[in-house]
Protein backbone atom coordinates (compact mmCIF):
# COMPACT_ATOMS: atom_id res chain seq x y z
CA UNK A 1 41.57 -41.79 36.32
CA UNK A 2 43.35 -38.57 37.24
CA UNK A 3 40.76 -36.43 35.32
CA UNK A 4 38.27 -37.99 36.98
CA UNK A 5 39.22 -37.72 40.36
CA UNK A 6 40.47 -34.16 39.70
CA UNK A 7 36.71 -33.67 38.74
CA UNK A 8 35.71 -35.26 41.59
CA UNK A 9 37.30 -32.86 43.82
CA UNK A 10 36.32 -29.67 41.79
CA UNK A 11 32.79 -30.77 42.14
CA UNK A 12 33.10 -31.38 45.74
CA UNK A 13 34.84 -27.95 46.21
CA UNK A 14 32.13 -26.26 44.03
CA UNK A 15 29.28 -27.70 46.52
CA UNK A 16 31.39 -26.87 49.59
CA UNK A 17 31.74 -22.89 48.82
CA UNK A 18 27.92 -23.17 47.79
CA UNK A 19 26.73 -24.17 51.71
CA UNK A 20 29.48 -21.76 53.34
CA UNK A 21 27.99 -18.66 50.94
CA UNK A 22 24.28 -19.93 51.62
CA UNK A 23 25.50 -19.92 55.14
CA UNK A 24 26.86 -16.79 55.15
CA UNK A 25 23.92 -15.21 53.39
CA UNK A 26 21.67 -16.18 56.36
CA UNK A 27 24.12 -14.93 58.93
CA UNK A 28 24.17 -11.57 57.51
CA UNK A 29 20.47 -11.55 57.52
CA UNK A 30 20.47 -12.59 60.72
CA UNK A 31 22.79 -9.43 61.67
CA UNK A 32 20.63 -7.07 59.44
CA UNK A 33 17.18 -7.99 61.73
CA UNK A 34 19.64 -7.38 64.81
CA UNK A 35 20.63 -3.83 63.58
CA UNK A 36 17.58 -3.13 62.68
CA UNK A 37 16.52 -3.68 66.36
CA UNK A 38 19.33 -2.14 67.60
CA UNK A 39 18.45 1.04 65.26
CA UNK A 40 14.75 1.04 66.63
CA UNK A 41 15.81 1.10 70.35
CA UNK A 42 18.60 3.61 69.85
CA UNK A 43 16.09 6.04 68.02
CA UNK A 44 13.37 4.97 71.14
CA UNK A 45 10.96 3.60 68.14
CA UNK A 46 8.86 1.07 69.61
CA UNK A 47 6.92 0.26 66.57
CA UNK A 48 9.56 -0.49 64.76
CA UNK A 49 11.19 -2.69 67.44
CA UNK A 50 7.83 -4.70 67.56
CA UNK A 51 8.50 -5.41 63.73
CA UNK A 52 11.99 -6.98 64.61
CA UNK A 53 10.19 -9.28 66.70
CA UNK A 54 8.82 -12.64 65.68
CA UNK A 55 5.10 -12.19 65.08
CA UNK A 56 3.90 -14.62 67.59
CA UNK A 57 5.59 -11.79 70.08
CA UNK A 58 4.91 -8.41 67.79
CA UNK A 59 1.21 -9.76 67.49
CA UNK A 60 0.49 -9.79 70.92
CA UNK A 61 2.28 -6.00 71.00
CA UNK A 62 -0.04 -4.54 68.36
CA UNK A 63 -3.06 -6.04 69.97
CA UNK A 64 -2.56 -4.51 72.89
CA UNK A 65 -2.04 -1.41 71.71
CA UNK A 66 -4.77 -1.25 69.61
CA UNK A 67 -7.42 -2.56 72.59
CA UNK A 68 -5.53 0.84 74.81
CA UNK A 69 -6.01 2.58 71.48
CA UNK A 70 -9.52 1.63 71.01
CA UNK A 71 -9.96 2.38 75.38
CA UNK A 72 -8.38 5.45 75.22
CA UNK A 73 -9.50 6.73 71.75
CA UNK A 74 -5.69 7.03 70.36
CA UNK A 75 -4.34 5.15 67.16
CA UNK A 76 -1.85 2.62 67.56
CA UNK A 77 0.91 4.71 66.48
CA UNK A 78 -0.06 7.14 69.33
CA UNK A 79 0.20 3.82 72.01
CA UNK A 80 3.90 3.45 70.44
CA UNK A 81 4.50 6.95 71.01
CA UNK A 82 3.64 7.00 74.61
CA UNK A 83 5.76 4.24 75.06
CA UNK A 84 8.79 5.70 73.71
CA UNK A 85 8.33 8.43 76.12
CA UNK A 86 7.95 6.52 78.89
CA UNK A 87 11.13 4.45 77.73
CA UNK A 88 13.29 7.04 77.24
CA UNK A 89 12.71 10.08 79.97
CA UNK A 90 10.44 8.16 82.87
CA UNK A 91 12.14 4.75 82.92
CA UNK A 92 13.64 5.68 86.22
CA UNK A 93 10.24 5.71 87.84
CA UNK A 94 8.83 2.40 87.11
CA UNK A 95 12.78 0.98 88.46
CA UNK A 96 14.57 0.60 85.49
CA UNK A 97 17.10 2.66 84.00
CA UNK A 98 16.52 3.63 80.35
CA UNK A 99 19.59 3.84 77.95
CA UNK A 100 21.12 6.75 75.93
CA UNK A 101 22.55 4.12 73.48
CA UNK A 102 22.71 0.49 73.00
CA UNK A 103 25.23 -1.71 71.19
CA UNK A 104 24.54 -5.03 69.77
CA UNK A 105 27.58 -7.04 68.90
CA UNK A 106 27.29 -10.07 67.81
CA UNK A 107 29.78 -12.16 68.81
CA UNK A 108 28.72 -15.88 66.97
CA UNK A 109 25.85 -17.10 65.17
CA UNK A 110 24.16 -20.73 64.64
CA UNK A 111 21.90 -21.02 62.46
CA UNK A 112 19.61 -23.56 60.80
CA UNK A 113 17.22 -23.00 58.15
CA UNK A 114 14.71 -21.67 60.35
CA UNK A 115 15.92 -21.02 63.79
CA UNK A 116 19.08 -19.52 64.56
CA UNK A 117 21.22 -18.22 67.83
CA UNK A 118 22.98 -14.69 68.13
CA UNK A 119 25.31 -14.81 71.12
CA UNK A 120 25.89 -11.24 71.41
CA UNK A 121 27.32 -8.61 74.26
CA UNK A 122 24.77 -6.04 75.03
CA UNK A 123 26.57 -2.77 75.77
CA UNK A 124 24.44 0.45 76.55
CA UNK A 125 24.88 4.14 78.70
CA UNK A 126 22.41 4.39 81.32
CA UNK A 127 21.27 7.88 81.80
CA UNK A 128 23.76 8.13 84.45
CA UNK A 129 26.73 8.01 81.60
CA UNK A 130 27.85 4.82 82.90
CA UNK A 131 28.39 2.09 80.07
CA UNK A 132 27.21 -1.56 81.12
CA UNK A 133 27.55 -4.70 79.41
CA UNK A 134 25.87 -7.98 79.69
CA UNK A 135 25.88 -11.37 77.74
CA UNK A 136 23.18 -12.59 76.02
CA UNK A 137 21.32 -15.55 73.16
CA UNK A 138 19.57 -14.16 70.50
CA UNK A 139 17.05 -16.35 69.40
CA UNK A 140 15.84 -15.62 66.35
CA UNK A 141 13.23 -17.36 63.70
CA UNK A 142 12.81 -16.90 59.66
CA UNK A 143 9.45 -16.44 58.65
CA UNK A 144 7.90 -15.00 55.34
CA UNK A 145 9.10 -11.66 56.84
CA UNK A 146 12.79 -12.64 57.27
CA UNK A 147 14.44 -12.97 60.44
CA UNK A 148 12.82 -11.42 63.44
CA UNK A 149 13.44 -12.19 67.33
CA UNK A 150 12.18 -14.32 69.22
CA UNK A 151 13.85 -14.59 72.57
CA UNK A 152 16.16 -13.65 74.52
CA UNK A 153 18.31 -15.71 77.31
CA UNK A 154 20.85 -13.85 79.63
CA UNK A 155 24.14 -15.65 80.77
């Protein structure tokens, strides 16, 4: 009886540190596609921003850019180009301040097996040198291409 129960227990423990790891597997996942983004904006790379995004979002990007590409005669790379200038030095004149850096942390993470929640602080230096903060949700789904973002809600 004690041999069995004893086994009991191991199994139980066994299939208990299996979910936590699975879990923990997607949660760093989940913080890889958020560095990633957080890499692309700090480098002003809008194409590869677009590919953190969930492709329901980055689809609707890259169409666009190709219909100004195919308007204006540029490639899409070009159209990212353009608007990583326009991010980074002429922010100021369409009324919004661009950033010298940003800083993802993530704070907690829910996650399913195909949706999950980043609560993270966004932290950044506007051009001004003055550092800003703000709360903010993630969201993020798994596709075939891993994790990629697909909203964002501000607290």
């Amino acid at each position: 009886m004690k041999k069995t129960v004893t086994a009991i227990i191991s199994v139980l423990l066994v299939f208990t540190l299996m979910f936590s790891l699975a879990g923990c597997g997607a949660k760093g996942k989940i913080r890889g596609s958020i560095k990633s983004f957080q890499k692309a904006c700090n480098e002003l790379n809008v194409e590869a921003a677009v590919d953190c995004l969930d492709p329901s979002i980055s689809g609707i990007l890259k169409l666009g850019a190709g219909l100004l590409g195919g308007l204006t005669g540029k490639g899409t790379d070009e159209i990212f180009e353009s608007l990583s200038g326009l991010l980074g030095e002429h922010a100021d004149s369409f009324g919004v301040e661009s950033f010298k850096t940003l800083k993802i942390k993530v704070n907690d993470v829910a996650a399913n097996e195909n949706t999950a929640d980043a609560k993270v602080t966004l932290t950044y230096n506007g051009l001004s040198g003055e550092e800003k903060s703000t709360d903010a949700t993630l969201e993020l789904k798994n596709g075939s291409e891993g994790w990629k973002i697909s909203g964002v809600r501000f607290s």
